[in-house]
Protein backbone atom coordinates (compact mmCIF):
# COMPACT_ATOMS: atom_id res chain seq x y z
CA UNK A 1 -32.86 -16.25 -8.76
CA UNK A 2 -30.85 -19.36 -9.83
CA UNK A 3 -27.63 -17.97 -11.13
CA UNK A 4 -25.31 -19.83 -13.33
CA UNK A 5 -25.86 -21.63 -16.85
CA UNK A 6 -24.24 -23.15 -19.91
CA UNK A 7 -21.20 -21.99 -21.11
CA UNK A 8 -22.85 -19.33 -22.76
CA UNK A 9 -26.50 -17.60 -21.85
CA UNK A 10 -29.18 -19.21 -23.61
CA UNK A 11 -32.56 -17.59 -24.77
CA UNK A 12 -33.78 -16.22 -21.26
CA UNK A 13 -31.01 -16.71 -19.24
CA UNK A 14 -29.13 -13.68 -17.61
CA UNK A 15 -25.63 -13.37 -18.20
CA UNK A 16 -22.49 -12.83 -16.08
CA UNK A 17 -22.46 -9.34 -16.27
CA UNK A 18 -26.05 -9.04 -15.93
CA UNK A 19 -26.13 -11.28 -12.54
CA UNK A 20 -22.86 -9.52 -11.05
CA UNK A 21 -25.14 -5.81 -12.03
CA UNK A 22 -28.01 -7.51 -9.62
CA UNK A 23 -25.54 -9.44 -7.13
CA UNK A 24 -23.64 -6.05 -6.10
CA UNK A 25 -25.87 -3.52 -6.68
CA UNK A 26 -26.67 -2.53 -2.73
CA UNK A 27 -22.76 -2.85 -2.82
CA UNK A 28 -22.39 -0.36 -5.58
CA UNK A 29 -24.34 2.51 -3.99
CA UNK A 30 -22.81 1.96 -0.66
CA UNK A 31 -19.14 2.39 -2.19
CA UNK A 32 -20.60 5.30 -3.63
CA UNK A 33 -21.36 6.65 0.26
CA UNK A 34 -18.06 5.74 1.75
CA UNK A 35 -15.03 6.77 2.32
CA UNK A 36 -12.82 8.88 -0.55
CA UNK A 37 -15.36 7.86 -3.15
CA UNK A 38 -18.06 9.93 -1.33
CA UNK A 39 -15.81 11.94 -0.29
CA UNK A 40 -14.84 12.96 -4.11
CA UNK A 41 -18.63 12.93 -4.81
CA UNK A 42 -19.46 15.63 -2.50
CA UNK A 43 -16.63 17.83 -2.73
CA UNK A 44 -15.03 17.26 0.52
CA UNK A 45 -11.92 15.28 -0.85
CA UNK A 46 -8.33 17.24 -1.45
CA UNK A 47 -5.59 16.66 -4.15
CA UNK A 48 -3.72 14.68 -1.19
CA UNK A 49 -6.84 12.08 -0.34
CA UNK A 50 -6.58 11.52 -4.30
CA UNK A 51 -2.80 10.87 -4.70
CA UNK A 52 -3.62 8.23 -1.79
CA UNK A 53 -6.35 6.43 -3.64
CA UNK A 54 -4.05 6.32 -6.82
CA UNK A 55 -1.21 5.18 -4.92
CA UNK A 56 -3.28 2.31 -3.43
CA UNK A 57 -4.95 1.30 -6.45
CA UNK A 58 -1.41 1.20 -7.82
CA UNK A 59 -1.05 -2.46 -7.32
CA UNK A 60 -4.26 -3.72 -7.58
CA UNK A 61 -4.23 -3.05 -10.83
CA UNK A 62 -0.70 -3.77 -11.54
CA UNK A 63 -1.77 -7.47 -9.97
CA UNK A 64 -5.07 -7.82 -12.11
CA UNK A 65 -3.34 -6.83 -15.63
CA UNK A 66 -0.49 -8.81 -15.28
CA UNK A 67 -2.95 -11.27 -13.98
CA UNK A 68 -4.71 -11.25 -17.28
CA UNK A 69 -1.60 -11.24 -19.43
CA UNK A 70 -0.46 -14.45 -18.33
CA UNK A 71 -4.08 -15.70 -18.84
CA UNK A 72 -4.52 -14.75 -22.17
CA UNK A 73 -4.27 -18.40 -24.11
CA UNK A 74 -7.26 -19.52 -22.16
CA UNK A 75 -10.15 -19.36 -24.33
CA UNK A 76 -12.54 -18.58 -21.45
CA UNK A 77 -10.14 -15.35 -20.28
CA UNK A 78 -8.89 -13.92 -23.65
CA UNK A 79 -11.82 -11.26 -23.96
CA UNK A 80 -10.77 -9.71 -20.43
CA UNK A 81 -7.23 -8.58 -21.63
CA UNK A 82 -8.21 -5.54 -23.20
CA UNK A 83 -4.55 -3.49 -22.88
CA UNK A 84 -5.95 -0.29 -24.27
CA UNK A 85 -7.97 -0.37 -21.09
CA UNK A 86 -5.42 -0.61 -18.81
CA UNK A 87 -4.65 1.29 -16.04
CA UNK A 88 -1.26 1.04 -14.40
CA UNK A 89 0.87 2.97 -16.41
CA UNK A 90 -1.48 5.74 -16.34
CA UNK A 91 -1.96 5.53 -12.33
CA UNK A 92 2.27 6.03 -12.74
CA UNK A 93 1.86 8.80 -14.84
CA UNK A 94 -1.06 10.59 -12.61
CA UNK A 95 1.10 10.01 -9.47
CA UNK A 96 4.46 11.72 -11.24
CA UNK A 97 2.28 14.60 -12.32
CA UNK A 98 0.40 15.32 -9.15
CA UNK A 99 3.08 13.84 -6.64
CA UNK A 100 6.36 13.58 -7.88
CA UNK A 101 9.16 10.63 -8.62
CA UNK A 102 9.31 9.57 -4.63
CA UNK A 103 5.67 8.78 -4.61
CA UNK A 104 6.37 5.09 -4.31
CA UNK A 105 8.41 5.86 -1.06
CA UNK A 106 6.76 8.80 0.15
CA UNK A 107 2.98 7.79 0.12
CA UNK A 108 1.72 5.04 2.43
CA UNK A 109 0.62 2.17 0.92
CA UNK A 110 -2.06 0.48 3.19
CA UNK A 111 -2.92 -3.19 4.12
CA UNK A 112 -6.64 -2.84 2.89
CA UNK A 113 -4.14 -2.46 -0.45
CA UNK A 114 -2.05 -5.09 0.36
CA UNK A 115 -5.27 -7.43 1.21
CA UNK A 116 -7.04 -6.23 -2.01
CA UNK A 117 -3.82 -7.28 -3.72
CA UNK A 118 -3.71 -10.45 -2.20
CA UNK A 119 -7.71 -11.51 -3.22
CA UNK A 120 -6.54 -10.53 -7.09
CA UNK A 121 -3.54 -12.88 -6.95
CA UNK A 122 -6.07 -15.65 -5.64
CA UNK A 123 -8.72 -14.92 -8.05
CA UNK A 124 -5.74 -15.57 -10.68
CA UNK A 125 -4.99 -19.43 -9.59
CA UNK A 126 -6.71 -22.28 -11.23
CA UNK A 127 -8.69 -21.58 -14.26
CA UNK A 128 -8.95 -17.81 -13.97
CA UNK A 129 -12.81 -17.78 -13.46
CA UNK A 130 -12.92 -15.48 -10.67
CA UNK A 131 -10.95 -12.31 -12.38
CA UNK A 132 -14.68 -11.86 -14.75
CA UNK A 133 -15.49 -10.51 -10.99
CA UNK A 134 -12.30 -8.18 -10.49
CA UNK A 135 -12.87 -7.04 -14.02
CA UNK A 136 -16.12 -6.32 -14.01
CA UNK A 137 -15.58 -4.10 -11.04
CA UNK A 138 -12.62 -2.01 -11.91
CA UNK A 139 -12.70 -1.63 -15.73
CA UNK A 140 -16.63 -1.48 -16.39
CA UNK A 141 -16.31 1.04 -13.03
CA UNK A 142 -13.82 2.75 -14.77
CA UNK A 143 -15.39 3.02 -17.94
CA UNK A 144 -18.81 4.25 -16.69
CA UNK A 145 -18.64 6.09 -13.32
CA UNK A 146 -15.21 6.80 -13.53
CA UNK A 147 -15.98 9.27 -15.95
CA UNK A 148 -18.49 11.46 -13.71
CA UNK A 149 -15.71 11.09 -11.50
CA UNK A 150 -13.29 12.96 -13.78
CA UNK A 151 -15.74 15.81 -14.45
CA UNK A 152 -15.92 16.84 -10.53
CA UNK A 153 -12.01 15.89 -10.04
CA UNK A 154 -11.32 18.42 -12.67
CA UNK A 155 -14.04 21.10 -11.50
CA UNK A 156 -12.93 20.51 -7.81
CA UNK A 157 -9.43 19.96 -7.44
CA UNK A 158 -8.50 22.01 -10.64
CA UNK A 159 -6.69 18.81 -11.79
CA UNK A 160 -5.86 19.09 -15.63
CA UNK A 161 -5.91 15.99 -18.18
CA UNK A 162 -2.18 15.67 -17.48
CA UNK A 163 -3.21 14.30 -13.78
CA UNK A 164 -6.23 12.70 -14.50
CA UNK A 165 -4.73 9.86 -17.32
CA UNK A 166 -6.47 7.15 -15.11
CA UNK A 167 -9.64 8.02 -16.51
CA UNK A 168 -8.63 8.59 -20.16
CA UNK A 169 -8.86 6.09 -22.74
CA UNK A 170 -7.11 7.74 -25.50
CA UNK A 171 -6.88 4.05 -28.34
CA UNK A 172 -10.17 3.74 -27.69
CA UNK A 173 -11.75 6.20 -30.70
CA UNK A 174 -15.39 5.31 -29.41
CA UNK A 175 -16.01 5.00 -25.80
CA UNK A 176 -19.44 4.18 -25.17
CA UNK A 177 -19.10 1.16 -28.07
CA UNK A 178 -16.37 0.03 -26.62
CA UNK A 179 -18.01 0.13 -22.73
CA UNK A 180 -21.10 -2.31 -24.46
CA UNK A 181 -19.16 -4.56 -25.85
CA UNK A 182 -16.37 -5.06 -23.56
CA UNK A 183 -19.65 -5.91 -20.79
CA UNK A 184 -21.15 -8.11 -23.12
CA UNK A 185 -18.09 -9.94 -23.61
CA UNK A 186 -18.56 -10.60 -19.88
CA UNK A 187 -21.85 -11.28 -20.09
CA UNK A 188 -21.14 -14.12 -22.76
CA UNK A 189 -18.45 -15.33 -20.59
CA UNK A 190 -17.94 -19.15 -21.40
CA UNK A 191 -18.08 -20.69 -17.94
CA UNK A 192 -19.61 -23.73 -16.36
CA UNK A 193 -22.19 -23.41 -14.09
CA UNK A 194 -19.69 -23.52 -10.72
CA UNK A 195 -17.29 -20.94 -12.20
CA UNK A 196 -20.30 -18.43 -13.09
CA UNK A 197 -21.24 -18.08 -9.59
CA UNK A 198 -17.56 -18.49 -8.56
CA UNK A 199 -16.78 -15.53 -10.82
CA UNK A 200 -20.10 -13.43 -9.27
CA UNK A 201 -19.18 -13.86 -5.84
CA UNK A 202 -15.49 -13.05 -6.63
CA UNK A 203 -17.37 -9.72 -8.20
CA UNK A 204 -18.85 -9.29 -4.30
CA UNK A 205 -15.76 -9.53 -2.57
CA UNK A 206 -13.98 -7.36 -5.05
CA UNK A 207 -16.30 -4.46 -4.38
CA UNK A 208 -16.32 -5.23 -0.02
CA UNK A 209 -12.81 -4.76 -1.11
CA UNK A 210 -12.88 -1.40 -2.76
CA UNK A 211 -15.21 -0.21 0.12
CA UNK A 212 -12.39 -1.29 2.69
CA UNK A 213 -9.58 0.49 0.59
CA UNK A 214 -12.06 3.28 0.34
CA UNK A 215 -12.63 4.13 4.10
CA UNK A 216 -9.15 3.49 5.19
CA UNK A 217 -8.08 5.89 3.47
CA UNK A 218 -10.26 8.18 5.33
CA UNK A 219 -8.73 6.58 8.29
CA UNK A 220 -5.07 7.27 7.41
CA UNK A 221 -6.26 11.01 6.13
CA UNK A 222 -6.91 11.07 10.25
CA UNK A 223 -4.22 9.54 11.55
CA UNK A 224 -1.55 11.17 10.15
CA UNK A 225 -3.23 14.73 9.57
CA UNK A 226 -2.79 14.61 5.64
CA UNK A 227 -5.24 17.62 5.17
């Protein structure tokens, strides 16, 4: 498939959000088997391999939304900053609750972080294309399978709703309306034909890079006998 188009999908063309669904779906399901995320998934994961994946997601987000603050006067970037979506201050919250004031200090922050942050920052330069990718991936995520992932975190870890603000949307009064039309806001995202599959690749490496982040953090869990 040819991906790319006008500056807005005509009649028969897919749009961004569409094309990223189809460019990262194998992607999707195998972040789904690895690491913390499948760990979660099946049950295996404890409140500690949590904390970690909060306190490395910490800054990735912190980097994206302030990303998309300073981008909001461009016309092709203004539908992305969405602040009642926004997660770090609720990542803060969640890591007070279930860690404690020291968690900055006291938690490792990794370099598949520190990469992750890095790709965000560079998706950020030049027009902005490239965040529709890093978007796409964490808030649409968030918004959709982020909410099964709430349901076993509370079942499994016995975490109440004051440690699980990450995946609580409390402005937004109707969720699934909100999920449609913040993706088809993506999916009408004005962008020349070289940006659109700028911005769909950028959506690939952003989820290589949540796979990394995921399995190191099994790696540390190892290392430094968390459990």
């Amino acid at each position: 498939m040819t991906i790319g188009g006008p500056d807005s999908p005509g009649v028969g063309n897919p749009g961004l959000a569409d094309c990223l669904k189809e460019r990262t779906g194998d992607l999707h399901r195998q972040a789904e088997r690895s690491g913390i995320i499948a760990d979660i998934l099946r049950g295996s994961a404890s409140r500690q391999d949590y904390v970690v994946l909060l306190r490395n997601l910490h800054p990735v987000y912190a980097a994206l939304e302030q990303a998309l603050e300073s981008a909001r006067g461009r016309d092709s970037l203004t539908s992305l900053a969405e602040p009642v979506i926004y997660r770090t201050a609720c990542i803060e919250r969640d890591l007070q609750t279930l860690w404690g004031s020291d968690w900055r200090g006291a938690l490792p922050l990794l370099p598949a972080a520190s990469r992750y942050v890095r790709r965000v920052e560079a998706a950020a330069q030049g027009d902005g294309a490239r965040l529709y990718g890093h978007a796409y991936t964490r808030y649409l995520g968030d918004l959709n399978g982020g909410q099964v992932l709430r349901g076993l975190l509370s079942r499994r870890l016995s975490l109440g709703p004051e440690g699980l603000s990450f995946y609580d949307f409390p402005q937004v009064a109707d969720l699934p309306r909100f999920r449609a039309a913040y993706r088809e806001a993506i999916n009408r995202a004005p962008l020349s034909p070289l940006r659109f599959q700028a911005a769909v690749e950028e959506g690939v490496r952003a989820f290589a890079h949540n796979i990394e982040l995921s399995l190191a953090i099994g790696a540390t869990r190892a290392n430094l006998g968390m459990r």
